[in-house]
Protein backbone atom coordinates (compact mmCIF):
# COMPACT_ATOMS: atom_id res chain seq x y z
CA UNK A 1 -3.49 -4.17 14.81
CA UNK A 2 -1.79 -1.09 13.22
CA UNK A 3 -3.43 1.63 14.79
CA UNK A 4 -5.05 4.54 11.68
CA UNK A 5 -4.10 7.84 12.14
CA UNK A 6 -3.54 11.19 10.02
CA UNK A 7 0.31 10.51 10.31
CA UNK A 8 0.14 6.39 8.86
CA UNK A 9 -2.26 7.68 6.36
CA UNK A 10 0.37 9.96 5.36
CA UNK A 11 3.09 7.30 5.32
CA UNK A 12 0.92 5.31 3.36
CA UNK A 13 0.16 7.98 0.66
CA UNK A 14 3.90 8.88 0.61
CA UNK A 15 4.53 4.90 0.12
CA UNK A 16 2.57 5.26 -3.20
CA UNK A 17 3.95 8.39 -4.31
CA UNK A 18 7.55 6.66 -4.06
CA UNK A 19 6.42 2.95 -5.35
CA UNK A 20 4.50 4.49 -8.47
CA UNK A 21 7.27 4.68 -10.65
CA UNK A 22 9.18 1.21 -9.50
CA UNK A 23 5.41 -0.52 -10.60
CA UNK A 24 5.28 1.05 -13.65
CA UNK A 25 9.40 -0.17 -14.49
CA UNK A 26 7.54 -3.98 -13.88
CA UNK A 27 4.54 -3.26 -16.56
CA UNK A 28 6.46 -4.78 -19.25
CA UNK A 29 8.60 -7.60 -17.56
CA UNK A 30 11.08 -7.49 -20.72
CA UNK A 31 11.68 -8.49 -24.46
CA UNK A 32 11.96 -11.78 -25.27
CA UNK A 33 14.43 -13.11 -26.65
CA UNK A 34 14.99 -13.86 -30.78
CA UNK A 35 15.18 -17.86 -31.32
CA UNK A 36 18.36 -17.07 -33.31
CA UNK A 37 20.35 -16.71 -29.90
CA UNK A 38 20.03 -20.61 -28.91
CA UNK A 39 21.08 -22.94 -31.78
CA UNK A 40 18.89 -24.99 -32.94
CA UNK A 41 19.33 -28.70 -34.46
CA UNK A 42 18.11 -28.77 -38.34
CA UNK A 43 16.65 -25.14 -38.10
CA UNK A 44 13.50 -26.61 -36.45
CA UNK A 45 11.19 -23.79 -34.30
CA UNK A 46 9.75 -25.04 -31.27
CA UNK A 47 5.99 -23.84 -30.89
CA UNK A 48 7.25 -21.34 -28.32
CA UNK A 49 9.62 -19.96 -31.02
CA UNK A 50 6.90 -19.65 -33.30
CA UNK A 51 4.88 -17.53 -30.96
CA UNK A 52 7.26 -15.01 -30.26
CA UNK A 53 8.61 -14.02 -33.97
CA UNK A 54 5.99 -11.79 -35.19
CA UNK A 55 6.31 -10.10 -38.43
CA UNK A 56 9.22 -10.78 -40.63
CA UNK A 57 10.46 -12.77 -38.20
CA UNK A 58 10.97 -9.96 -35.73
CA UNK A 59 10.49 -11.06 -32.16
CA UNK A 60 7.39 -9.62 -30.41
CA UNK A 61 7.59 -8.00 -26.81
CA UNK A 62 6.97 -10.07 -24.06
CA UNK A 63 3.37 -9.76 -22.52
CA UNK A 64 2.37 -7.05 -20.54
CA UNK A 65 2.08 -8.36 -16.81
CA UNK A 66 -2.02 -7.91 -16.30
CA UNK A 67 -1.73 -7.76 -12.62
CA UNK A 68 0.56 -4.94 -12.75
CA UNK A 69 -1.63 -3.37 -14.76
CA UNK A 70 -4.63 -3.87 -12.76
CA UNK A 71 -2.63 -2.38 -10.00
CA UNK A 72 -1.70 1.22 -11.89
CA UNK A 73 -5.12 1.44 -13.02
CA UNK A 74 -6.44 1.18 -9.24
CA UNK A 75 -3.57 3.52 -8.07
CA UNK A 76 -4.64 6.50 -10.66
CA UNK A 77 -8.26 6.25 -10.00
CA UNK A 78 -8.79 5.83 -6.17
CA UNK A 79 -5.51 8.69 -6.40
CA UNK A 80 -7.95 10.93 -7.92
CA UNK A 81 -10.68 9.89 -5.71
CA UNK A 82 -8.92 10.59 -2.89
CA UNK A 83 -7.25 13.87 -3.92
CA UNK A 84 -11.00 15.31 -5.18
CA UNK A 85 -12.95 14.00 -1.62
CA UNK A 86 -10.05 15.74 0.62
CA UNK A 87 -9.33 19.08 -0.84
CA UNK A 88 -13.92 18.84 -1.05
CA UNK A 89 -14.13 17.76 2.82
CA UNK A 90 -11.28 20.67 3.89
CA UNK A 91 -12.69 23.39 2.73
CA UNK A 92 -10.36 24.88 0.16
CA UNK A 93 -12.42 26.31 -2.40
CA UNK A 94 -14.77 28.18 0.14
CA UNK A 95 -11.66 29.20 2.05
CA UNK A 96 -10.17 31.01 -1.25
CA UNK A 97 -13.30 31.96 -2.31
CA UNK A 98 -13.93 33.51 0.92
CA UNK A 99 -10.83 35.62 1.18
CA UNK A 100 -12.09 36.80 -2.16
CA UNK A 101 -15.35 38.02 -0.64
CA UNK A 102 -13.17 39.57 2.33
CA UNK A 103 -11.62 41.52 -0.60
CA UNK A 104 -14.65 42.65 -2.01
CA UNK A 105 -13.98 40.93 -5.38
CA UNK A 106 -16.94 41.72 -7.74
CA UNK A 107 -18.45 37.95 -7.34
CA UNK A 108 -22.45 38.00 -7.83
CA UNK A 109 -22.73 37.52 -4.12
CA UNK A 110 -26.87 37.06 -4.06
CA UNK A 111 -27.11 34.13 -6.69
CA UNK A 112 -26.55 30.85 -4.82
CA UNK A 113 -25.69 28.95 -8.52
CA UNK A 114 -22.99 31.57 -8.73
CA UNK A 115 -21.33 31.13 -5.66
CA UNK A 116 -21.78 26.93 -6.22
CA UNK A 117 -20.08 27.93 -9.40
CA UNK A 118 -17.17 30.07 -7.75
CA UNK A 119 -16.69 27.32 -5.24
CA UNK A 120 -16.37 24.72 -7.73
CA UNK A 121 -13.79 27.18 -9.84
CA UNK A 122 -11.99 27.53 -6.53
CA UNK A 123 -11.19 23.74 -5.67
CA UNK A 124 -10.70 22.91 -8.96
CA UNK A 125 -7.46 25.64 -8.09
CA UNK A 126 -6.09 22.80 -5.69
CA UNK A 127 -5.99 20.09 -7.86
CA UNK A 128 -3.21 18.68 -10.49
CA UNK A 129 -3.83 19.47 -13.77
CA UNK A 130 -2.53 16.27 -15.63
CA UNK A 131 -4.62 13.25 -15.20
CA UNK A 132 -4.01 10.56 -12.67
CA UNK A 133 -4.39 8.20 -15.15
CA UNK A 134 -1.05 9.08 -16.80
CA UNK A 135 0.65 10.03 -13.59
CA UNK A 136 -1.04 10.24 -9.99
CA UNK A 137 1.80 11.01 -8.19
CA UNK A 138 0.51 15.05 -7.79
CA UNK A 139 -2.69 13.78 -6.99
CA UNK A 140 -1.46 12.07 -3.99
CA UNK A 141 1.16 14.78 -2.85
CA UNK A 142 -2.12 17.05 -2.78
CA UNK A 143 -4.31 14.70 -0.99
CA UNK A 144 -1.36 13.99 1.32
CA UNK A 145 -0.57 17.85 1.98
CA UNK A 146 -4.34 18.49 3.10
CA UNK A 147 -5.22 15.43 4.67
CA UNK A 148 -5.02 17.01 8.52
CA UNK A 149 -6.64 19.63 7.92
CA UNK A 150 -9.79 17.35 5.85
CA UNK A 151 -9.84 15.36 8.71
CA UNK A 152 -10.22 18.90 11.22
CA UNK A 153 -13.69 19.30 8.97
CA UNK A 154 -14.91 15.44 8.97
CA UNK A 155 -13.24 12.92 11.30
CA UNK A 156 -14.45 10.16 9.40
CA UNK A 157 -11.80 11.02 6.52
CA UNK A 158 -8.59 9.62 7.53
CA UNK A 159 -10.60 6.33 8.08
CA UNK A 160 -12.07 6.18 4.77
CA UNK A 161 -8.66 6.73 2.75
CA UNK A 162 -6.71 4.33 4.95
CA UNK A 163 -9.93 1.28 3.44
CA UNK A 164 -9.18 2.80 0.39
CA UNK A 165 -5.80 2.66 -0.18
CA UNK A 166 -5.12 -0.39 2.45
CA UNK A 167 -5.09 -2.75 -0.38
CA UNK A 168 -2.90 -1.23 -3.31
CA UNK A 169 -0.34 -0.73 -0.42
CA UNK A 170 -0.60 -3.93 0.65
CA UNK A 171 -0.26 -4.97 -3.34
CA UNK A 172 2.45 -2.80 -3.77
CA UNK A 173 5.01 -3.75 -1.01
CA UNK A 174 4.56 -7.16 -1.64
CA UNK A 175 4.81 -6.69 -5.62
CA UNK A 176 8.61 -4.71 -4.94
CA UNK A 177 9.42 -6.88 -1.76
CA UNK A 178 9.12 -4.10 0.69
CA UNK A 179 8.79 -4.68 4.37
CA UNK A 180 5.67 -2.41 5.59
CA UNK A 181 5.01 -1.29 9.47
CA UNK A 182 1.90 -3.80 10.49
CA UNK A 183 2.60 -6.65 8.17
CA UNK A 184 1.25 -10.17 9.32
CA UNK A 185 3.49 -12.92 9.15
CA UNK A 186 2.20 -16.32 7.40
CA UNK A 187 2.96 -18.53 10.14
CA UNK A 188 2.07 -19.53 13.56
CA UNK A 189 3.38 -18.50 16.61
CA UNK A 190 5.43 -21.94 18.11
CA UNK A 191 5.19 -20.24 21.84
CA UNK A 192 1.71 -19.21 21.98
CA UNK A 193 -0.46 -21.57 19.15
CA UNK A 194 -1.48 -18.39 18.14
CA UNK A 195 -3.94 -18.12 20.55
CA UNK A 196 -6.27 -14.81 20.39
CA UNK A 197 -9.54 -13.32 22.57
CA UNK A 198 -11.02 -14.80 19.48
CA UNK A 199 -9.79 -18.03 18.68
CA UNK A 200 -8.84 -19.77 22.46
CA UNK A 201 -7.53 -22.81 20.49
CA UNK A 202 -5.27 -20.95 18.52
CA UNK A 203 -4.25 -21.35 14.91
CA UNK A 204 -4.24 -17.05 14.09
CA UNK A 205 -1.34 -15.65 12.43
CA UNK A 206 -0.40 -13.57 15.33
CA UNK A 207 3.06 -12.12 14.40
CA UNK A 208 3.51 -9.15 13.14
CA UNK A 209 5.87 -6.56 11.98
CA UNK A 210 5.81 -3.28 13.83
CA UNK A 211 8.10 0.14 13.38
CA UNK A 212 8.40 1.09 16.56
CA UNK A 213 8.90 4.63 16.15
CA UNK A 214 7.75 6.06 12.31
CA UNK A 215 9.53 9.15 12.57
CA UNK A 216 12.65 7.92 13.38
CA UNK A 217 14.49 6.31 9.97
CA UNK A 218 17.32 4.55 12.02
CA UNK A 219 14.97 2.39 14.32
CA UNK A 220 14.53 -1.12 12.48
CA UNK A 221 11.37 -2.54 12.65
CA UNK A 222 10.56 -5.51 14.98
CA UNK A 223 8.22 -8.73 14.61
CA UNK A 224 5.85 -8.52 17.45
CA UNK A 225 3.71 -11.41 18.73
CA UNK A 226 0.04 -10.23 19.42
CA UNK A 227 -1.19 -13.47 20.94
CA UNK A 228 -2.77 -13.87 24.45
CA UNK A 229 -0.14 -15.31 26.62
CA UNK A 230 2.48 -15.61 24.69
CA UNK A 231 5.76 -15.93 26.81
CA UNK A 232 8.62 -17.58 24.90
CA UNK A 233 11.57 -18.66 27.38
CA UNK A 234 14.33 -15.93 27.62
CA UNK A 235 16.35 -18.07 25.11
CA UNK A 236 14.71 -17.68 22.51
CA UNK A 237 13.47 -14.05 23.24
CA UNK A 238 15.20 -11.53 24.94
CA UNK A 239 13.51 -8.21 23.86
CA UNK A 240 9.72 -6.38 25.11
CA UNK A 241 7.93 -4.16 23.17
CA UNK A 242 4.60 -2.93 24.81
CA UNK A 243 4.76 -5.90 26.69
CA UNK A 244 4.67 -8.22 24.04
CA UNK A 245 7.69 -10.63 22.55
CA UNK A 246 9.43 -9.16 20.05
CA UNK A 247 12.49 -10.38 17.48
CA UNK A 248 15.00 -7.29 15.91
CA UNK A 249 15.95 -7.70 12.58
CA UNK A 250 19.06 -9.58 12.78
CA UNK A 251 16.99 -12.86 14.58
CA UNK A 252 14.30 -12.86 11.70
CA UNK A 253 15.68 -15.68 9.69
CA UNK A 254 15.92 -17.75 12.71
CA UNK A 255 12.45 -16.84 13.70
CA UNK A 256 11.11 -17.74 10.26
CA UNK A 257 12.52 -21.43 10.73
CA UNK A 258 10.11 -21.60 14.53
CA UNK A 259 6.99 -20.59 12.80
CA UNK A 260 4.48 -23.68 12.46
CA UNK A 261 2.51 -23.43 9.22
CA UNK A 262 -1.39 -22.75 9.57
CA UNK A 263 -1.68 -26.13 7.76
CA UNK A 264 0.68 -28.04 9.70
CA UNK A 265 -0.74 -26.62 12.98
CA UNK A 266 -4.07 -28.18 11.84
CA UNK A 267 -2.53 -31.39 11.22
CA UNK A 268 -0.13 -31.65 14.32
CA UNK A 269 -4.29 -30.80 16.21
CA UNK A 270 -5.98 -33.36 14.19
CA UNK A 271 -3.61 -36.11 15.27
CA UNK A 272 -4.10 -35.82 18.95
């Protein structure tokens, strides 16, 4: 399992940041076409035809893709979520407000509502101004920039944006076809059954792509197999990492033809 730490919860808010405005290019997936571009016999509109001339025979805009959609709209708010709950947890209004006090600023000092109030005026400092809504991209540049030092205040932060955003990064990589450090590959190990601690007669998807080093760009990822006991013959594996059998890049389409399906490994069970 991909292991959640400040610096992958960074790569993953950084992921967004860059995705955002690919997604938003695959809202509309394009205008259709008029009916007047493919001849027709006699003049005679097909039903499909009909439904995409709108008025005056102008033809409409193709659908707007709902999924997509669904996935902006999840993006901006849990964006904002995020951004309000980390610059909250690390301190940054009482920090500012406290260099204030340091200063001697003329701040009613006695009245607890008006140092809630100053507070409040403070972090509202950190955040974007624009709505996520429209664009969240600030919002997760600032939750990204003070996610270290959240996570100093309340180590239970970094854990609870990784469940958060897990999903829509998930969503997003597969949406734009992008390869993403921990990925799980839909197949069955041929070597190993995909056997596990948990599951001794196999059947779990046990390979997985790994990065082995984040910080370094030119390092191409690997697919590792996680499974108990795996140990493919040096033909058809000839690389370690941690261990564990592992397949560079330039083997993967190879690889992909080895994998047993999870139905198929059911079968090929069932029939013994």
């Amino acid at each position: 399992m991909k292991k959640t730490t400040v610096h992958s919860v960074v790569q993953d808010l950084a992921y967004l940041e860059e995705a955002w405005p690919a997604i938003v290019n695959l809202k509309i997936p394009g205008t259709a076409r008029s009916w007047v571009e493919t001849p027709r016999r006699r003049g005679v509109l097909s039903a499909a035809d009909r439904e995409r001339l709108g008025k005056k025979g102008v033809p409409r805009q193709s659908p707007v893709d709902v999924g997509v959609l669904d996935l902006l709209a999840l993006i901006a708010s849990r964006s904002e979520d995020i951004c309000r709950t980390v610059v909250e947890v690390a301190g940054l209004g009482q920090a500012a407000l406290s260099g204030e006090q340091a200063q001697c600023k003329p701040w009613a000092w006695l009245d607890a509502t008006a140092v809630t109030v100053a507070i409040e005026w403070h972090t509202a400092r950190f955040l974007p101004t624009a709505s996520a809504a429209k664009c969240p991209v600030p919002w997760l540049l600032v939750a990204r920039l003070w996610l270290s030092a959240a996570q100093e205040f309340d180590d239970r932060t970094v854990p609870w944006v990784a469940a958060e955003i897990a999903g829509l990064v998930g969503a997003a990589a597969r949406l734009l076809g992008d390869v993403r450090d921990g990925q799980v590959m839909n197949g069955i190990c041929p070597w190993c059954d995909g056997r596990t601690i948990g599951a001794i007669l196999g059947g779990e998807r046990t390979m997985q792509i790994v990065y082995p080093d984040l910080d370094d760009e030119s390092d191409e990822p690997v697919i590792v197999c996680t499974g108990e006991y795996c140990v493919p013959p040096s033909s058809a594996c000839g690389m370690r990492k941690d261990g564990m059998p592992a397949w560079p890049r330039r083997e993967w389409d190879w690889l992909s033809t080895m994998l047993r399906t999870p139905g198929a490994q059911l079968e090929e069970k069932a029939s013994v």
